[in-house]
Protein backbone atom coordinates (compact mmCIF):
# COMPACT_ATOMS: atom_id res chain seq x y z
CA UNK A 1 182.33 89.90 103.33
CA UNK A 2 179.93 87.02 102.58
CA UNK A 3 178.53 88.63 99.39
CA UNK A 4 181.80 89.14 98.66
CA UNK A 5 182.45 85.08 99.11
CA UNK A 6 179.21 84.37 96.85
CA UNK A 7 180.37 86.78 94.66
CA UNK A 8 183.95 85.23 94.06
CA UNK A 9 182.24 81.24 94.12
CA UNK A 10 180.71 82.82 90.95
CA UNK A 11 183.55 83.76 89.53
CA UNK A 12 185.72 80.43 89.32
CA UNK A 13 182.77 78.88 87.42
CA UNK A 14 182.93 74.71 87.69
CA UNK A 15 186.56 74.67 87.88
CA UNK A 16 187.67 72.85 91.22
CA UNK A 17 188.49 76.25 93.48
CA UNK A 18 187.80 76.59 96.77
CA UNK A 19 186.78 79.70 98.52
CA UNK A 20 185.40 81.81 101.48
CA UNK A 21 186.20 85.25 100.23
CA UNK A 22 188.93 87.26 98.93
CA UNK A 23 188.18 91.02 99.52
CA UNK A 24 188.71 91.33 103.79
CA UNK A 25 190.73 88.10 104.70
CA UNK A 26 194.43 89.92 104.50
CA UNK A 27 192.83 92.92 106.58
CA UNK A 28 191.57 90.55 109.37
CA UNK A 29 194.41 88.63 109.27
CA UNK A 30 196.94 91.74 110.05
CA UNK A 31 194.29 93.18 111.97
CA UNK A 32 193.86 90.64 114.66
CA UNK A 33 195.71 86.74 114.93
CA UNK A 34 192.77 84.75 113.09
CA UNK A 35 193.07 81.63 111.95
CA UNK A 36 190.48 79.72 109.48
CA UNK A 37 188.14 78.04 109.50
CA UNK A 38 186.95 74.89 107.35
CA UNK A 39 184.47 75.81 104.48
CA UNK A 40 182.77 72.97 102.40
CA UNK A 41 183.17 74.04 98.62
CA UNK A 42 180.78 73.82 96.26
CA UNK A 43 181.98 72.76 93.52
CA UNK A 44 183.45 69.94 91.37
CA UNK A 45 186.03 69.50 94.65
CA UNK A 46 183.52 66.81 95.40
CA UNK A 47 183.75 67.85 99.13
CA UNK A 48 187.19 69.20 99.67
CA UNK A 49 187.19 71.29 102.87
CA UNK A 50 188.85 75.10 102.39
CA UNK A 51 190.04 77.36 104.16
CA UNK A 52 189.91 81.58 103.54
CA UNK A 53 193.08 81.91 101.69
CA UNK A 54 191.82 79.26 98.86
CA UNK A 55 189.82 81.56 97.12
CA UNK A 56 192.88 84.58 96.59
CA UNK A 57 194.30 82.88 93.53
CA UNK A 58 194.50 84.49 90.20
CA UNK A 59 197.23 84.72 87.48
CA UNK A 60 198.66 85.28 84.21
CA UNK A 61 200.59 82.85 81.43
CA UNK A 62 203.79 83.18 79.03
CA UNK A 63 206.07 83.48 81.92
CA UNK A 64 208.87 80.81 80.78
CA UNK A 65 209.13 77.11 83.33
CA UNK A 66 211.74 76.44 84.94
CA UNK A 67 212.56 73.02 86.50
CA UNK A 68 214.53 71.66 88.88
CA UNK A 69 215.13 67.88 88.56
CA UNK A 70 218.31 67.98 90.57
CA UNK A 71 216.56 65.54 93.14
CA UNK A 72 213.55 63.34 92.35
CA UNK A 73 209.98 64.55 93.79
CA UNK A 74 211.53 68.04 94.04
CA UNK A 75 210.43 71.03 91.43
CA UNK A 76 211.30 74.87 91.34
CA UNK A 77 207.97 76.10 88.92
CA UNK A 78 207.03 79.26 87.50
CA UNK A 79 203.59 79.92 86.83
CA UNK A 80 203.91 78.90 83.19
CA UNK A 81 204.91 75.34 84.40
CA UNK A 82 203.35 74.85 86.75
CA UNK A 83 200.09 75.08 84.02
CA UNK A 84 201.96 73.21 81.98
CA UNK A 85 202.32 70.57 84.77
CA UNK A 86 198.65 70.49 85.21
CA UNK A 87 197.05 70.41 81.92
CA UNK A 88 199.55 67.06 82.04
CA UNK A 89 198.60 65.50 85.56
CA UNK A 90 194.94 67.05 86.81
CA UNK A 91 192.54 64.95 87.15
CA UNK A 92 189.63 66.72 85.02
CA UNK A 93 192.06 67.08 82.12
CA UNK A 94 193.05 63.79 81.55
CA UNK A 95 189.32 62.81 81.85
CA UNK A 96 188.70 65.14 79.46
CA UNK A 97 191.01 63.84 76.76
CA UNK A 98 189.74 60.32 77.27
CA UNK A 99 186.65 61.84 76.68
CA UNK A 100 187.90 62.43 73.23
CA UNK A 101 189.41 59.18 72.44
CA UNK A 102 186.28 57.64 73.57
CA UNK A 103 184.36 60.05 70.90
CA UNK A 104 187.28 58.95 68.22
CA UNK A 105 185.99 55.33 68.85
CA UNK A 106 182.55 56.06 68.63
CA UNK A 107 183.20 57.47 65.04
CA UNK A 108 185.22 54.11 64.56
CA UNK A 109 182.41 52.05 65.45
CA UNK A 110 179.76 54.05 63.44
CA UNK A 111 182.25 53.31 60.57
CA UNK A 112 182.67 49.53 61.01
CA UNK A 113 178.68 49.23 60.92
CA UNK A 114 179.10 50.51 57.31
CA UNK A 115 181.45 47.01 56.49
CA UNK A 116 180.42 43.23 55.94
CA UNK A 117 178.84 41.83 58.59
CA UNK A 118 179.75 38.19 59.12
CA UNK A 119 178.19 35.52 61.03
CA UNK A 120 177.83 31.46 61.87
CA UNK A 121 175.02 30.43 63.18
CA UNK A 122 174.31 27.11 64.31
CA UNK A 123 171.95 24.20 66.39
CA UNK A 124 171.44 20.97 67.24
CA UNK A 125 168.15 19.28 67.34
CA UNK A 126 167.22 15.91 69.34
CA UNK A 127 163.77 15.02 68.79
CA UNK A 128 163.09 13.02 71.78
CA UNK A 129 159.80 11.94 70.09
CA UNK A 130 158.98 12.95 66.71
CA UNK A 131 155.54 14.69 65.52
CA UNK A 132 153.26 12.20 64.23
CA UNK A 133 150.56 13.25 61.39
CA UNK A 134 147.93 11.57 59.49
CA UNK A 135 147.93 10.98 56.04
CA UNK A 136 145.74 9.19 53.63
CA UNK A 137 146.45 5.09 53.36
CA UNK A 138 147.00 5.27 49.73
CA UNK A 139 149.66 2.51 50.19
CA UNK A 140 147.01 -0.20 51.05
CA UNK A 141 144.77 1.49 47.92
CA UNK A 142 142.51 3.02 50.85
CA UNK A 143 142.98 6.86 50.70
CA UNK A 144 139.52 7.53 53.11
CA UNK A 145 141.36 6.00 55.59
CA UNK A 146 144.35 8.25 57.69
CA UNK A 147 146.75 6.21 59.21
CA UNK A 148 149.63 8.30 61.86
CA UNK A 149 153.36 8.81 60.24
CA UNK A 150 156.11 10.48 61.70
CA UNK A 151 158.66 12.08 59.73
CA UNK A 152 162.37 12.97 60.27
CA UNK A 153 164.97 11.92 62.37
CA UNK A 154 165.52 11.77 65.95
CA UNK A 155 168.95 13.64 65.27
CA UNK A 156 169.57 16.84 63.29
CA UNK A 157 171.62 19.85 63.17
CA UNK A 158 172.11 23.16 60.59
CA UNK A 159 175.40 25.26 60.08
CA UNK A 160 175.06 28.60 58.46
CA UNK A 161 177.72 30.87 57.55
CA UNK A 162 175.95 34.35 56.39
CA UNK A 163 177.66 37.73 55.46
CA UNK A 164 175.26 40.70 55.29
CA UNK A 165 176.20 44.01 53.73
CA UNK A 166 174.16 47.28 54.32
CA UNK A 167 173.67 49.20 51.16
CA UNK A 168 171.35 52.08 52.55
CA UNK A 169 170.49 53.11 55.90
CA UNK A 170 170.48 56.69 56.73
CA UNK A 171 170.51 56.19 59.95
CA UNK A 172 174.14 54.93 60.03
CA UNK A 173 175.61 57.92 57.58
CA UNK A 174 174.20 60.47 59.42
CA UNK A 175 175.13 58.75 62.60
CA UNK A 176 178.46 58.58 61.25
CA UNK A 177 178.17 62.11 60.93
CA UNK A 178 176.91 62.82 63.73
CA UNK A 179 180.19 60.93 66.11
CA UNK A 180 182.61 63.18 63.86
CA UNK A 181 181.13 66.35 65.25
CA UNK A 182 180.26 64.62 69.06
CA UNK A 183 184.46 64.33 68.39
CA UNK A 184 184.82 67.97 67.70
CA UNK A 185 182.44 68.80 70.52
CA UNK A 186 184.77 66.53 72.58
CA UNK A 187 187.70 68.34 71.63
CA UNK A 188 186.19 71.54 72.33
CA UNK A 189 185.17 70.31 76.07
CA UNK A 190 188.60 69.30 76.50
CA UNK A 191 189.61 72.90 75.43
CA UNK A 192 187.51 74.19 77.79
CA UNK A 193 188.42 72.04 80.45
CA UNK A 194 191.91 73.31 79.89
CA UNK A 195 191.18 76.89 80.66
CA UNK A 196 189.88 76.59 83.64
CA UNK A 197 192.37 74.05 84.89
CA UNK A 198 194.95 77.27 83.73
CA UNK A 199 192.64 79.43 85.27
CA UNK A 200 192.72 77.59 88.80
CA UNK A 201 196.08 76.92 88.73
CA UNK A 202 196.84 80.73 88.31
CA UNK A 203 194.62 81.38 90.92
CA UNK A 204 196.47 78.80 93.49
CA UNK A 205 199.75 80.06 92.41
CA UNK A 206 198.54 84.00 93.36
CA UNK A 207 197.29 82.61 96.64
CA UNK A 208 200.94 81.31 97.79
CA UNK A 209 202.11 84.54 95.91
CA UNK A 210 200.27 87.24 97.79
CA UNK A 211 200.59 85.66 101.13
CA UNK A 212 204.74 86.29 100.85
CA UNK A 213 204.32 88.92 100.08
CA UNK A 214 202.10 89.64 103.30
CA UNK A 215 204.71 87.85 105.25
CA UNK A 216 207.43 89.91 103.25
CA UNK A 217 205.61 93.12 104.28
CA UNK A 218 204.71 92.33 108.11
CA UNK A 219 208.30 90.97 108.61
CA UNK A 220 209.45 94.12 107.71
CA UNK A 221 207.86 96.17 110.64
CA UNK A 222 208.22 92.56 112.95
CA UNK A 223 212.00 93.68 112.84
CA UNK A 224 210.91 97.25 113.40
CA UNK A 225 209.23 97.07 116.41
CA UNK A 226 211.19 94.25 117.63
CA UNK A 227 214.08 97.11 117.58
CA UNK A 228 211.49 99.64 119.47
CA UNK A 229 210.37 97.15 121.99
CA UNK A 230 214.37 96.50 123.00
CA UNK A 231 215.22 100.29 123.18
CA UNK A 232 211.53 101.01 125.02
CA UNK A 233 212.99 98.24 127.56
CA UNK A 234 216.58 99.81 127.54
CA UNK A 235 215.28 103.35 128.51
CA UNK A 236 212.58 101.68 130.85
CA UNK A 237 215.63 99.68 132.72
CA UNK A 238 217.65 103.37 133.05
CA UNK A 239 214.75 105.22 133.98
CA UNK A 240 214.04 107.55 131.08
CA UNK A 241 210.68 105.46 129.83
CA UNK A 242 207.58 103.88 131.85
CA UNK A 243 206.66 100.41 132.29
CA UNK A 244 203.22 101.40 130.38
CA UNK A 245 205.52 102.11 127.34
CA UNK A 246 207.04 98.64 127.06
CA UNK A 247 203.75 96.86 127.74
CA UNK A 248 202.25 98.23 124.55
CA UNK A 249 204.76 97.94 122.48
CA UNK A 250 205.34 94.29 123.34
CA UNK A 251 201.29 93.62 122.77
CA UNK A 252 201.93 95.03 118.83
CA UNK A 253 205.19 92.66 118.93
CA UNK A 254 202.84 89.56 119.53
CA UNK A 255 200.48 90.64 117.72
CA UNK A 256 202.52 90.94 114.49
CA UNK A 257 204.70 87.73 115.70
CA UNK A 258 201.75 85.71 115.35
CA UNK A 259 199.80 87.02 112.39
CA UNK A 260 203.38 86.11 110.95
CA UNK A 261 203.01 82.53 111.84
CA UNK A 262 199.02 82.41 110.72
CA UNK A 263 200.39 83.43 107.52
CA UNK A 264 203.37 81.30 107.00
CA UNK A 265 200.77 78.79 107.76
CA UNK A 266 198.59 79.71 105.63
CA UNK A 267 201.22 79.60 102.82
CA UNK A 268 202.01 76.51 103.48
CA UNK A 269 198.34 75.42 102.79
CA UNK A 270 197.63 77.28 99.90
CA UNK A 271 201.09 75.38 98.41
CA UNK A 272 199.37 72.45 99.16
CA UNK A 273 196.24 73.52 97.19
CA UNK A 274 198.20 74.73 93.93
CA UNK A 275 200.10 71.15 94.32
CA UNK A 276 196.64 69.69 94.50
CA UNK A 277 195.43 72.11 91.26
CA UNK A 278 198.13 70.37 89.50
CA UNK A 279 197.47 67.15 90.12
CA UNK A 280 201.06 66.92 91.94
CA UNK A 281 201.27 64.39 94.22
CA UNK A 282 201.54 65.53 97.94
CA UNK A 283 204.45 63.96 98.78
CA UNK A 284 206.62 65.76 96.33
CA UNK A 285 207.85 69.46 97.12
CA UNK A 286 207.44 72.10 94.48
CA UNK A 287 209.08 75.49 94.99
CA UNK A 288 207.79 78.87 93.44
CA UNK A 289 210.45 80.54 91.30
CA UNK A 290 208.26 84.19 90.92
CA UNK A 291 207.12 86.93 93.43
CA UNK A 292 203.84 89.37 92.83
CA UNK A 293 206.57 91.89 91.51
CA UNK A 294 207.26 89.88 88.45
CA UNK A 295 203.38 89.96 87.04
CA UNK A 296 202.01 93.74 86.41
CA UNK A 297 198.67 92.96 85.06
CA UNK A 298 197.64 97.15 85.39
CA UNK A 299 200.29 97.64 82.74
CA UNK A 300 198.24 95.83 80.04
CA UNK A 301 195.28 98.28 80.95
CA UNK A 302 194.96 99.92 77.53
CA UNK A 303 194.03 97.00 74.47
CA UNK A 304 192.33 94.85 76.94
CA UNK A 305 188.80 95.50 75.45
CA UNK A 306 190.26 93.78 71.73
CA UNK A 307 188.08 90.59 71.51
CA UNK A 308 185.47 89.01 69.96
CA UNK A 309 182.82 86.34 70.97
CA UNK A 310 183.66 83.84 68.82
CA UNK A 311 186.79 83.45 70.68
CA UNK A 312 185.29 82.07 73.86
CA UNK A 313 185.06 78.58 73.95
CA UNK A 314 181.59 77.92 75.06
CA UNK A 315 180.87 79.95 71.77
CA UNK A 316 182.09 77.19 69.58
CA UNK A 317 180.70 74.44 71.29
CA UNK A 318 177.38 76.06 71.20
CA UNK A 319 177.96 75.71 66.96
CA UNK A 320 178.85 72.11 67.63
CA UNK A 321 175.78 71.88 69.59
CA UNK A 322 173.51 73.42 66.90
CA UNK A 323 175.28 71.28 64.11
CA UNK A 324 174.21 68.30 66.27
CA UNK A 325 170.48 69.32 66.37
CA UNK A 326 170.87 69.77 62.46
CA UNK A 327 171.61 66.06 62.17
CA UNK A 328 169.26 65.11 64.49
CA UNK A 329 166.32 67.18 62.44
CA UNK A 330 167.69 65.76 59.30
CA UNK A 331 167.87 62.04 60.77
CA UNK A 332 163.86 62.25 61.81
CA UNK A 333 163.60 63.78 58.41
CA UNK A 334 164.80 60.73 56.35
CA UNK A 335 163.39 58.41 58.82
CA UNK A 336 160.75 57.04 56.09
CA UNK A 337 163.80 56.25 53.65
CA UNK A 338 163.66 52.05 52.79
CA UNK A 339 166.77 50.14 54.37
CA UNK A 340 168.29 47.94 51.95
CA UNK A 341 171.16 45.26 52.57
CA UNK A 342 172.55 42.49 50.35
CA UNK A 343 173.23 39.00 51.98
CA UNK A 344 174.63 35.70 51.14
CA UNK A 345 174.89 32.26 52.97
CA UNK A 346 176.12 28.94 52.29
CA UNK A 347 175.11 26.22 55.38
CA UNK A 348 174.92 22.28 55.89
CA UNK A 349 171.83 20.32 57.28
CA UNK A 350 172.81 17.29 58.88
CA UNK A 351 170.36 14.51 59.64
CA UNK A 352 170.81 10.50 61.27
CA UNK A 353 168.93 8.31 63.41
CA UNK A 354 172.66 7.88 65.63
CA UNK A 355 174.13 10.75 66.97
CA UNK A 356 177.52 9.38 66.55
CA UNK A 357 176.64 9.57 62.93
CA UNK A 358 175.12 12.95 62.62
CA UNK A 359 178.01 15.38 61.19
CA UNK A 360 179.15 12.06 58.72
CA UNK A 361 176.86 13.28 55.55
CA UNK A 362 175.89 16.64 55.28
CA UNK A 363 173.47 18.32 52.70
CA UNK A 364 174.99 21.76 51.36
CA UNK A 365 172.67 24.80 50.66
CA UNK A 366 173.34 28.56 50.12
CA UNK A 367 171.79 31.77 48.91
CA UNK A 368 171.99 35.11 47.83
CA UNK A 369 169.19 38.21 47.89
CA UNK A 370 168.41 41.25 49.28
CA UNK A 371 166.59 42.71 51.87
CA UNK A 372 164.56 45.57 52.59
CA UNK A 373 162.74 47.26 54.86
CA UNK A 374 160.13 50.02 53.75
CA UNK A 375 158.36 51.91 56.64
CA UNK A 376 155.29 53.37 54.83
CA UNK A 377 153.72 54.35 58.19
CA UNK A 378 154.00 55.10 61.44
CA UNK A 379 150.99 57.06 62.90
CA UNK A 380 151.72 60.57 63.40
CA UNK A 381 154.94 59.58 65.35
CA UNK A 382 157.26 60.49 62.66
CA UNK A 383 155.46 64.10 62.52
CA UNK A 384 155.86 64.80 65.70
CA UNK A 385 159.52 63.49 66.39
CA UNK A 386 160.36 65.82 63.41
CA UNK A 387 158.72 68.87 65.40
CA UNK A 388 160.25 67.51 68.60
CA UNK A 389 163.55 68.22 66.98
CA UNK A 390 162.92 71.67 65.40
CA UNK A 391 162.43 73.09 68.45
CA UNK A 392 165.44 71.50 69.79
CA UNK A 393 167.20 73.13 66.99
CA UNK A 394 165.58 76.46 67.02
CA UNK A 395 166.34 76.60 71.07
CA UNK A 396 169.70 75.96 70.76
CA UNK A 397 169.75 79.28 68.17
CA UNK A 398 168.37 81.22 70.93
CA UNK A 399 170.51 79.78 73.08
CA UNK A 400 173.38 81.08 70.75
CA UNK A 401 172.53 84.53 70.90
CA UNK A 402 171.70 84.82 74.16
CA UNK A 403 175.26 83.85 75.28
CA UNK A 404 176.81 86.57 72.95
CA UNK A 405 175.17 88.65 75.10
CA UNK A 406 175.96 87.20 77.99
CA UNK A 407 179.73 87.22 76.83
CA UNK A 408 179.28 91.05 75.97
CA UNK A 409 177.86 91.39 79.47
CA UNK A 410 180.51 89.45 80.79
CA UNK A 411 183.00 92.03 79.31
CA UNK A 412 181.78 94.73 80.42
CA UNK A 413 181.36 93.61 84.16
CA UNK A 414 185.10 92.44 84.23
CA UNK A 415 186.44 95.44 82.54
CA UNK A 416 184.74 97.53 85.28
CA UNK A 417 186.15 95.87 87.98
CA UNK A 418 189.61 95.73 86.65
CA UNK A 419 189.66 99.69 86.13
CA UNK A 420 188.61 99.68 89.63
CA UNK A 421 190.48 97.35 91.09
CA UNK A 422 194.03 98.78 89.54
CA UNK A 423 192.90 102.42 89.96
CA UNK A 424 192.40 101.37 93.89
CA UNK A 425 195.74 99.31 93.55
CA UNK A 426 197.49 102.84 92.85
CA UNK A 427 195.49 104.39 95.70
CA UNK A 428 196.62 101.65 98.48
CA UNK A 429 200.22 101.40 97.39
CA UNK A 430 200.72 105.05 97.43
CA UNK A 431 199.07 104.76 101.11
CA UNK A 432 200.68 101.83 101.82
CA UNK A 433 204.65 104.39 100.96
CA UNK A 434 202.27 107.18 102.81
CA UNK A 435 201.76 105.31 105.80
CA UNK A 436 205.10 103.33 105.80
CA UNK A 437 207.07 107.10 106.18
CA UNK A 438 204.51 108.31 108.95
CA UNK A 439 205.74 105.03 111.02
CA UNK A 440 209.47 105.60 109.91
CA UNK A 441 208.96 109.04 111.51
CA UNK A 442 207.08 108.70 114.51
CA UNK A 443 209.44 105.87 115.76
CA UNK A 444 212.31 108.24 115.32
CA UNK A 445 210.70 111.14 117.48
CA UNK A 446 209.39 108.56 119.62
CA UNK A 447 213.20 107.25 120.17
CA UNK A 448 214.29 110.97 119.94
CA UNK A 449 212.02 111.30 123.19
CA UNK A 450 209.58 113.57 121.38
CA UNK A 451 206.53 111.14 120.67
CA UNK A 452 204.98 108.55 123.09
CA UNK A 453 204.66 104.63 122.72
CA UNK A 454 200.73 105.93 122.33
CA UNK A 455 201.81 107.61 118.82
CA UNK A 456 203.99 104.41 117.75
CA UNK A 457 201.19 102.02 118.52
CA UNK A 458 198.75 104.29 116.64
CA UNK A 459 201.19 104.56 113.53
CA UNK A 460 201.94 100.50 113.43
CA UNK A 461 197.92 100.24 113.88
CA UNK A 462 197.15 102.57 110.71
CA UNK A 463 200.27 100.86 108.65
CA UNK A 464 198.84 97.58 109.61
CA UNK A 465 195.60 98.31 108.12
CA UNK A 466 196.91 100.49 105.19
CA UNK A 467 199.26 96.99 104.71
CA UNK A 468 195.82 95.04 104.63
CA UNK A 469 194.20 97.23 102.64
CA UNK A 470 196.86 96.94 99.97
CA UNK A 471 197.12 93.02 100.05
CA UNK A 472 193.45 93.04 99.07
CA UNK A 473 193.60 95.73 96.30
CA UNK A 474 196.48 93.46 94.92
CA UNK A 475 194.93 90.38 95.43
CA UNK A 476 191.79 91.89 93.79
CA UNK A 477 193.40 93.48 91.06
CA UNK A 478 194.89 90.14 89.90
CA UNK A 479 191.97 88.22 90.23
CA UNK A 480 189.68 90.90 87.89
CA UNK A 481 192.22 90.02 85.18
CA UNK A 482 192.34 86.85 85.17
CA UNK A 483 188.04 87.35 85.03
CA UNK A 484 188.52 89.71 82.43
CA UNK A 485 190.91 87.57 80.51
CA UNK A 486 188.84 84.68 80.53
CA UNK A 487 185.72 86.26 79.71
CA UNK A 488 187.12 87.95 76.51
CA UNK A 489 188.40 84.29 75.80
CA UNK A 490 192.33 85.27 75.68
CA UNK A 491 193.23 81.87 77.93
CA UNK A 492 194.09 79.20 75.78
């Protein structure tokens, strides 16, 4: 069963779903009263604690919601809403789609470096003791002789307004560029994000699913052999039936009474995890308006293998990726281009002995030029950054191919296990009818008087199993489609 577990863990990829195994759970749990036991996840639950039933959850879209708003905190949800609920509410996604607005300002900012630039720039001097140099004493007609000056005044201040314009940098076009396609590689995250928040949600909502329809099942033959265990103890009280008889009949009773209860339990906490899938608050109450017999994913069997790669998602964000490296190559590339900008300022200079006379005469002076800046060389740096990036680029080719392959592969593996998994969901539900008539008719010779409590327990044991053994085929059957719908990229 633990390969099983690993197995599954693969399966739900980075999308918060929590798991211990999917395959033998239902049988134990008919089999014998278990109960679960806590499981750290390991994945982007960050440390939520699961239980076994968290990892049965699989499902399928473009069923139509249905809401009930008749009382606040209260909601009646197909699987379709409830989806629709979470690509609203779930944590990741919203996340995600600031991720994108954050990328949308990015592009915004590498835009407004393009604009005018303006600045004021300004300072104040005191010169607690001014700089004295010597001169030549030309004044008393002696110019061998230096005598110490100081120049200024012990106050001064300058106020510059500048605006700067860029003209050429390639570094801001192609960044520019560069944060439109980070935006579409944004969007694409976002997209996937989206998938597997649909793809966990289906999975929760097939977890409450398939356990009631184990509780549906194993209430069926509770009632049953609640019936046999008060005849067994009406033919034991007039004679006609031993003591032996009613003892084993009331073990299966108990038996079944409390696998009942670990499984209305257990629903209960896998409604908890779909809430928590959907990013619905816990205190609210949500209410499943769909059984297993409204989704027949065997039925769409015959044009699942109709895809191509370039549907997947991670396909497209692998182009973004590679039309990032492009940029990146091209910006080392043009790295030796001159950067030219045009400027002009106008400022004041203020000068006096007082400070309290300091901004009462000022001296205005402004100009206009250009700059530029010409790197002519750099070493070998520039070489080597532009090598640095081809193989960047060229790895993120490979990288490209090798996950068409790994999509094809992907294909392949899910299509096999969905054949499997439905042809073994026809096997166990005709068993499951087989098994359920054996039972019907060894309880009627056994209250005709013609079979003993030995044959009844034997029956209810092989329907038990047989009902175990068809909970997992179903539970397996929807899970493979949901893997074989995402890896042919038909989740949107």
């Amino acid at each position: 069963m633990y390969s099983q577990i690993s197995k599954f863990y693969r399966l739900c990829g980075p999308k918060p779903v929590i798991g211990s195994g999917y395959c033998n759970f239902f049988g134990l749990l008919l089999l014998s009263p278990v109960g679960y036991h806590p499981v750290k996840s390991q994945n982007r639950m960050r440390g939520l604690i699961s239980t076994f039933s968290i990892t049965f959850c699989l499902g399928m879209h473009g069923v139509q919601a249905q809401v009930d708003t008749t009382r606040s905190g209260i909601y009646a949800y197909s699987l379709e809403a409830c989806v629709q609920y979470a690509l609203q509410h779930q944590r990741d996604v919203v996340n995600a789609r600031l991720d994108v607005q954050y990328a949308q300002e990015q592009v915004r900012e590498n835009t407004g470096k393009l604009l005018p630039h303006a600045t004021i720039t300004g300072n104040f001097t005191d010169n607690l003791k001014l700089q004295t140099s010597l001169i030549p004493n030309i004044f008393q007609g002696r110019p061998d002789e230096k005598i110490p000056v100081q120049f200024g005044t012990k106050f001064s201040s300058v106020i510059t307004g500048e605006v700067r314009q860029t003209i050429f940098n390639s570094d801001y076009f192609l960044g520019l560029k560069a944060a439109k396609v980070y935006t579409d590689l944004s969007a694409r995250n976002l997209k996937r994000t989206a998938i597997d928040t649909r793809v966990a949600v289906m999975q929760a909502y097939y977890t409450v699913l398939v356990n009631e329809e184990n509780i549906r099942l194993a209430s069926a033959n509770e009632e049953q052999l609640k019936k046999n265990l008060r005849d067994t103890r009406s033919r034991y009280d007039a004679g006609v039936a031993e003591r032996v008889d009613v003892d084993r009949i009331a073990v299966s009773y108990n038996n079944i009474v409390t696998q009942i209860d670990n499984a209305t339990r257990l629903r209960a906490y896998s409604l908890e995890l779909l809430k928590f899938q959907m990013g619905m608050p816990d205190t609210d109450s949500l209410q499943l308006t769909q059984t297993v017999q409204d989704f027949s994913p065997a039925k769409e069997l015959a044009d699942t293998l109709n895809y191509l790669v370039q549907d997947r998602v991670e396909y497209g964000a692998q182009l973004t990726q590679i039309e990032l490296n492009k940029l990146g190559l091209k910006s080392k590339r043009l790295s030796f281009l001159p950067q030219l900008s045009a400027f002009i300022n106008y400022g004041f200079n203020y000068f006096s002995a007082a400070f309290s006379d300091l901004y009462k005469t000022g001296f205005g002076a402004s100009a206009v030029g250009l700059s530029l800046n010409f790197p002519l060389f750099t070493g070998t740096e520039r070489i080597h950054q532009v090598n640095e990036q081809q193989i960047t680029l060229q790895k993120s080719v490979n990288d490209l191919d090798y996950l068409s392959q790994q999509i094809r592969i992907q294909v392949k593996d899910a299509f096999t296990q969905y054949q499997n998994n439905s042809a073994l969901l026809a096997t166990q539900q005709q068993n499951l009818e087989l098994t359920q008539g054996i039972y019907d008719r060894i309880v009627l010779k056994y209250n005709q008087g013609v079979a003993s409590s030995l044959d009844v327990i034997s029956a209810e044991s092989e329907l038990k199993q047989a009902r175990a053994d068809y909970i997992n085929a179903l539970l397996n059957v929807l899970i493979s489609k949901v893997a074989l719908d995402k890896a042919m990229g038909k989740l949107r």
